[in-house]
Protein backbone atom coordinates (compact mmCIF):
# COMPACT_ATOMS: atom_id res chain seq x y z
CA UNK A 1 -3.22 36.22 11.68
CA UNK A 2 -4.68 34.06 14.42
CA UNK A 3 -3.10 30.08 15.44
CA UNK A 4 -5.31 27.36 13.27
CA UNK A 5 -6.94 24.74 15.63
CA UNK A 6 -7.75 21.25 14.25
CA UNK A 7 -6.05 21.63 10.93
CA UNK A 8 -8.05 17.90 9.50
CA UNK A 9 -11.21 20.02 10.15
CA UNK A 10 -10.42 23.42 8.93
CA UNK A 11 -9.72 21.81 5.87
CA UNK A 12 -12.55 19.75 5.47
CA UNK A 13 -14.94 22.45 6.14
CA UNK A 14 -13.26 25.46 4.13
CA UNK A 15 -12.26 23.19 0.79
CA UNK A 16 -14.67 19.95 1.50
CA UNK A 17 -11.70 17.96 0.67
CA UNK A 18 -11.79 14.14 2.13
CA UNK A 19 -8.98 14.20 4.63
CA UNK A 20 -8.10 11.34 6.72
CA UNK A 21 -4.89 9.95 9.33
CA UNK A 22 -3.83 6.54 8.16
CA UNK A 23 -1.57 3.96 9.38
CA UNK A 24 1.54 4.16 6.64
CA UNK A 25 4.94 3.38 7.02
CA UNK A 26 7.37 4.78 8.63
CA UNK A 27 8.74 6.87 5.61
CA UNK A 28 5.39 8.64 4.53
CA UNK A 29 4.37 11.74 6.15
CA UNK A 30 1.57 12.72 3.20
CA UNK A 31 0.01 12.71 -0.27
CA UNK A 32 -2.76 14.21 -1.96
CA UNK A 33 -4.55 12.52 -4.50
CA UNK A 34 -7.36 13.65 -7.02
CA UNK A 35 -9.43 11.93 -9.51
CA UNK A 36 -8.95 13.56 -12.69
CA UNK A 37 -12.70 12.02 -14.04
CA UNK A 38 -14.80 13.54 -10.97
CA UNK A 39 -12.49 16.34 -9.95
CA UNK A 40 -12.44 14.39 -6.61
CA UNK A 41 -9.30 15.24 -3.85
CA UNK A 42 -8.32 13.60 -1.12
CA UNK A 43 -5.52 14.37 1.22
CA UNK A 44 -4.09 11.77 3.47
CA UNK A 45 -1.53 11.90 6.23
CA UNK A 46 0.36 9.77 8.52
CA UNK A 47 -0.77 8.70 11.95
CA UNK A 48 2.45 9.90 13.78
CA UNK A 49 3.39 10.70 17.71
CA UNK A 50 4.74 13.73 16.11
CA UNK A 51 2.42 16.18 16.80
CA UNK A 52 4.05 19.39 14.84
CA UNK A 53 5.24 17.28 11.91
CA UNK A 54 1.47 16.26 11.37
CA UNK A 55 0.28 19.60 10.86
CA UNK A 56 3.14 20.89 8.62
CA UNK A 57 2.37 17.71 6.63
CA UNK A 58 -1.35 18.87 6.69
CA UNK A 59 -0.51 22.22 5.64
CA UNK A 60 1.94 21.37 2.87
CA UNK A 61 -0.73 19.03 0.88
CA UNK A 62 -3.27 21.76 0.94
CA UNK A 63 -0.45 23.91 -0.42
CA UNK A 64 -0.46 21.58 -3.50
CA UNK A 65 -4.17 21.13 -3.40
CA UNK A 66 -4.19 25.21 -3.66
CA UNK A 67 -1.34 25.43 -6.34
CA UNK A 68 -3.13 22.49 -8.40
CA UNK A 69 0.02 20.70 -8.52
CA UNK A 70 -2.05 17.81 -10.47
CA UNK A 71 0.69 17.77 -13.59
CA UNK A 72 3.84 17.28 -11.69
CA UNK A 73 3.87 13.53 -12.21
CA UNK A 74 7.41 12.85 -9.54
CA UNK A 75 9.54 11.93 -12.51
CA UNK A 76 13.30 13.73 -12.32
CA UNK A 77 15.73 13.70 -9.73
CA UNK A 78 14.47 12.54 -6.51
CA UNK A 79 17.57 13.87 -4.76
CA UNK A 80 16.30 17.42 -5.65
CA UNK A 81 13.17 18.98 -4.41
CA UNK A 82 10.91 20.24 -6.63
CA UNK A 83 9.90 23.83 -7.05
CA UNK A 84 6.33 22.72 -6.63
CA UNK A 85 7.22 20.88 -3.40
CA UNK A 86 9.95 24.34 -1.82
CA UNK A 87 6.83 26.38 -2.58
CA UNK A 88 4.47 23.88 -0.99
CA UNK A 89 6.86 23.86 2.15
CA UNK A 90 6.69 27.70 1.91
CA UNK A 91 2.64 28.09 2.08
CA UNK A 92 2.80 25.65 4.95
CA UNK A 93 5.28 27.92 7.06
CA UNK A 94 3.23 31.07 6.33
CA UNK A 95 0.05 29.19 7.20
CA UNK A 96 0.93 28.32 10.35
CA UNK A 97 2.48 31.24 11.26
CA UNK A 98 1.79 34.37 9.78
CA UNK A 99 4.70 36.78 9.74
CA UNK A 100 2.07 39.74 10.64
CA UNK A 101 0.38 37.32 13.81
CA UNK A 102 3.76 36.43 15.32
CA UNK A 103 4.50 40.39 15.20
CA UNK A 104 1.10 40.95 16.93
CA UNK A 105 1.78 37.95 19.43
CA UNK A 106 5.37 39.04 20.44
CA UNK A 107 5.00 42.67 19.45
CA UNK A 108 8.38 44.84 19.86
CA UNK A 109 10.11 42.95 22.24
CA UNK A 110 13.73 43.41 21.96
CA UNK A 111 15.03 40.74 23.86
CA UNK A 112 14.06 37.20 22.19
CA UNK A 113 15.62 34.07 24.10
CA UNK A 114 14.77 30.56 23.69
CA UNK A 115 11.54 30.88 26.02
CA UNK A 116 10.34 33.63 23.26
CA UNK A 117 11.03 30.28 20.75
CA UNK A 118 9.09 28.18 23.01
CA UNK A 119 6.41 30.12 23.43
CA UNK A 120 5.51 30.64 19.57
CA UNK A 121 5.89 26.85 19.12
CA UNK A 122 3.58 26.12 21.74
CA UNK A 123 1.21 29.04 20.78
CA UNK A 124 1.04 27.99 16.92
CA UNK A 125 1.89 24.55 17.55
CA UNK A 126 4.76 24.17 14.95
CA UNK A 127 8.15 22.45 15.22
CA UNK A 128 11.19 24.60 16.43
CA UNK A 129 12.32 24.92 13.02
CA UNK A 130 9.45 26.43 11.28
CA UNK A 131 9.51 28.77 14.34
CA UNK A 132 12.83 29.90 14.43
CA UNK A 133 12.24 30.43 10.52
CA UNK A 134 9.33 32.41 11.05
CA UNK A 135 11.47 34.35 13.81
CA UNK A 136 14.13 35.24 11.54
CA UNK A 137 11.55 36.19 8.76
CA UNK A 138 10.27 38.67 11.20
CA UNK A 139 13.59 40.13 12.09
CA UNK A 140 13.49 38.87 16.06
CA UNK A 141 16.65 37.11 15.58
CA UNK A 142 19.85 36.84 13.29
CA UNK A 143 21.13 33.71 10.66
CA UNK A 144 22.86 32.03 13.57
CA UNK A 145 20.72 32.35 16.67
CA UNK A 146 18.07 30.78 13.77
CA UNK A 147 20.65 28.15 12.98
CA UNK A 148 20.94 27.13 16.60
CA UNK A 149 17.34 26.95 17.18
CA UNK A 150 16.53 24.61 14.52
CA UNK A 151 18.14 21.95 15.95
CA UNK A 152 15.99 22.37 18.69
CA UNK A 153 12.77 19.60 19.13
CA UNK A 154 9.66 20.36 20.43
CA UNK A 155 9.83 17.36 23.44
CA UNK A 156 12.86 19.86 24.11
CA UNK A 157 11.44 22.85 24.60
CA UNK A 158 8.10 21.36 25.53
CA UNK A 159 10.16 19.43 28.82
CA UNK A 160 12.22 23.01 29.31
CA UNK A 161 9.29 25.19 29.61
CA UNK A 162 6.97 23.65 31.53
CA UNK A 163 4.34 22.30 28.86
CA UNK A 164 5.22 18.40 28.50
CA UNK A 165 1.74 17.78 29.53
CA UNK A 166 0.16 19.53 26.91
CA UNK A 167 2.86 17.95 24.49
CA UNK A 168 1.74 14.50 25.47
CA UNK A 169 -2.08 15.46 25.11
CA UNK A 170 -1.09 16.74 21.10
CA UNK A 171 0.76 13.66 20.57
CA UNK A 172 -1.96 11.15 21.79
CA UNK A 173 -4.43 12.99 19.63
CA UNK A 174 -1.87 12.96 16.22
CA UNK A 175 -0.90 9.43 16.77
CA UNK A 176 -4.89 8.45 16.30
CA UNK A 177 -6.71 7.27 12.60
CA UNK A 178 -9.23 9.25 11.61
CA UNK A 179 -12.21 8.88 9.15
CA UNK A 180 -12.19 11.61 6.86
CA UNK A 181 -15.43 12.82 8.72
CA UNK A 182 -17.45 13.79 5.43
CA UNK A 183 -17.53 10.29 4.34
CA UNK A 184 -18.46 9.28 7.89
CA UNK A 185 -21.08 10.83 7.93
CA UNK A 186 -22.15 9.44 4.83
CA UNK A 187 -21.92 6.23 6.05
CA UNK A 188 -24.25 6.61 9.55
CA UNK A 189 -26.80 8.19 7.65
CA UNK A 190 -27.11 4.88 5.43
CA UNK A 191 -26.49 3.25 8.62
CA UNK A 192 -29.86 4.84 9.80
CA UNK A 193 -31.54 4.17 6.88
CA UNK A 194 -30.60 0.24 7.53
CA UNK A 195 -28.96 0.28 4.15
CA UNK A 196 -24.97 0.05 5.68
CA UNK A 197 -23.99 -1.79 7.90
CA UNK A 198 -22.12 -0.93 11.38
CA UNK A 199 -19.34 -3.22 10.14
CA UNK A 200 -18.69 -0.64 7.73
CA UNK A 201 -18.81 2.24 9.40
CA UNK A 202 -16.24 -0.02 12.12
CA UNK A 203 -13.44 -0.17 9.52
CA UNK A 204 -13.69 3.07 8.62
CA UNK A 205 -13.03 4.27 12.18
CA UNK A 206 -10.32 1.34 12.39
CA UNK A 207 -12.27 0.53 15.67
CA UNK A 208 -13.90 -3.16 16.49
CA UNK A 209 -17.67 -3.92 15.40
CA UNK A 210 -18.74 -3.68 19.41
CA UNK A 211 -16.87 -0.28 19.96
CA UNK A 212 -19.06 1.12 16.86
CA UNK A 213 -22.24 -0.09 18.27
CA UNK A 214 -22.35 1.12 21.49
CA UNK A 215 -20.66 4.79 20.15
CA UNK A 216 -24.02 4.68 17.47
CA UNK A 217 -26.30 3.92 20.30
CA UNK A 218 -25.14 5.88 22.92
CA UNK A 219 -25.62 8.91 20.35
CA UNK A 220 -28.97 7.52 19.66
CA UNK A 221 -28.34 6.33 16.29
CA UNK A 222 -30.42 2.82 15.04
CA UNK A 223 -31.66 1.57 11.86
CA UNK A 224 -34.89 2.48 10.88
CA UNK A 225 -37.05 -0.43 10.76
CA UNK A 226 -38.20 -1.14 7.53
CA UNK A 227 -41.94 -1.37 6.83
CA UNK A 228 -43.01 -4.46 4.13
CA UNK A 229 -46.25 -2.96 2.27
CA UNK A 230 -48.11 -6.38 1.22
CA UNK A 231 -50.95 -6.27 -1.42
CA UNK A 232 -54.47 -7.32 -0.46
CA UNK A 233 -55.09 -10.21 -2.37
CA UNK A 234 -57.94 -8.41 -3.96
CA UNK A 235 -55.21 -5.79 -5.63
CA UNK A 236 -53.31 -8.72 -7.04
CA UNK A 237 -53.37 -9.08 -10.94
CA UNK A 238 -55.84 -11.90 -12.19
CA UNK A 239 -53.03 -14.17 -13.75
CA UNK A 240 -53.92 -16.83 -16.75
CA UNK A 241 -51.66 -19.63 -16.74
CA UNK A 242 -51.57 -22.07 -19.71
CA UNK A 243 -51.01 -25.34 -18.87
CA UNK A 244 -51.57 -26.92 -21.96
CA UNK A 245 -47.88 -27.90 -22.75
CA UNK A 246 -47.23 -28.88 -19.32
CA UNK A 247 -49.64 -31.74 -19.74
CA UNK A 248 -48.46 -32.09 -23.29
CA UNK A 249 -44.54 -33.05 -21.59
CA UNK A 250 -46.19 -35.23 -19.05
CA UNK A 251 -48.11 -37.06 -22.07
CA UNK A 252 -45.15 -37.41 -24.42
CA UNK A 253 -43.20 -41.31 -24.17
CA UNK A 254 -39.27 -40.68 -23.19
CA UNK A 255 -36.77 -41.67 -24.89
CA UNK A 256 -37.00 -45.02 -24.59
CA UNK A 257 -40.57 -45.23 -26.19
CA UNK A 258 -42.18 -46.12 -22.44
CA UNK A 259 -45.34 -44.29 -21.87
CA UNK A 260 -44.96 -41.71 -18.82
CA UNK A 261 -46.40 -42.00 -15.44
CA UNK A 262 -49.69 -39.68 -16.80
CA UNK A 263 -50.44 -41.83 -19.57
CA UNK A 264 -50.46 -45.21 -16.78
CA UNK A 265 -52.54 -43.32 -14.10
CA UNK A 266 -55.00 -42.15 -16.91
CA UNK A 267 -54.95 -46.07 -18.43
């Protein structure tokens, strides 16, 4: 019923699913992958200055993650969606904005203009198009007045209505990498246990080796310093050590028949 926040950390929490922003090119929004041997799934998305996109992207791959779409191996005609992927697009627009929580948010308003559009965007942070879809679904405006809108942008209606500034903040926080945080914190608890190093834990952020330093001491993070336990020499083993063929080598002529430097010091 309610907006979702940080989408990356809903879904971590509620499914424990790896999640992480990468740097991919310009043509890849998403994926979800899963090890079929473990059961393992991790979702990945693009890092992107497009704040809206991002979490539709988010929300589709846990649609598939939901739907197990593990079979559908992308064979067939790539000019055709899937029915796995229209259904996938269909969870994410009901995610993000519940038919029932944009009634509650806009109640029964009968006059719905393009600040009414702006407004829902802003509130559930999804792109004009998804909106206007969601507006339509809840019978606040007709076919056309839908059509129009969704060739609306959210810099648009962001600039129009007053809320750039948040717009900017949302994009600066998409367009970031980020760790997928359960394996993060994986990696700083071996880091305290001096068994990772900070190196590590540095390319996973995709920050330098400095930057993840000071951020682990500044949250009071250091390795533990390990103790070394040495034996008293009266706990070590009594040890017996033959050295009968060792003096039985350094006895025996070489290969060329000459006696060897024990035989001449005992002579």
């Amino acid at each position: 019923m309610q907006p979702l926040g940080d989408l990356v950390a809903i879904i971590e929490q509620a499914t424990r699913i790896d999640v992480a922003v990468l740097d991919v090119g310009p043509d890849e929004h998403g994926l979800t992958m899963r090890d079929p041997a473990r059961g393992a799934v991790f979702i990945g998305v693009a890092r992107t200055p497009n704040p809206m996109r991002q979490r539709s992207t988010l929300a589709h791959e846990l649609g598939h993650v939901l739907f197990e779409d593990w079979a559908d191996n992308g064979t067939g005609n790539w000019s055709e969606r899937s029915p796995a992927e229209i259904r996938a697009d269909a969870f994410a627009r009901h995610l993000l904005v519940p038919v029932e929580g944009l009634r509650e948010f806009l109640g029964d308003r009968e006059s719905v203009t393009q600040a009414t559009l702006s407004a829902v965007v802003q509130r559930f942070l999804v792109s004009p198009q998804i909106a206007a879809i969601a507006l339509h679904q809840a019978n606040y405006v007709d076919d056309g007045t839908k059509q129009e809108w969704m060739a609306l942008t959210a810099p648009q209606v962001a600039s129009r209505f007053g809320w750039s500034d948040q717009y900017r903040a949302l994009q600066a926080d998409s367009n970031q990498r980020r760790a997928p945080q359960q394996l993060l914190a994986r990696a700083i608890r071996g880091y305290a246990e001096a068994v990772v190093p900070a190196q590590a834990i540095a390319t996973l952020r995709g920050i330098t080796l400095e930057a993840a330093e000071a951020d682990l001491r500044e949250a009071g993070v250091v390795p533990a310093e390990q103790e070394i336990a040495w034996a008293a020499p009266t706990e070590l083993p009594d040890v017996h050590v033959d050295l009968a063929v060792l003096e039985e080598d350094l006895n025996a002529p070489d290969d060329n028949g000459q006696v060897t430097a024990a035989e001449k010091d005992s002579g």
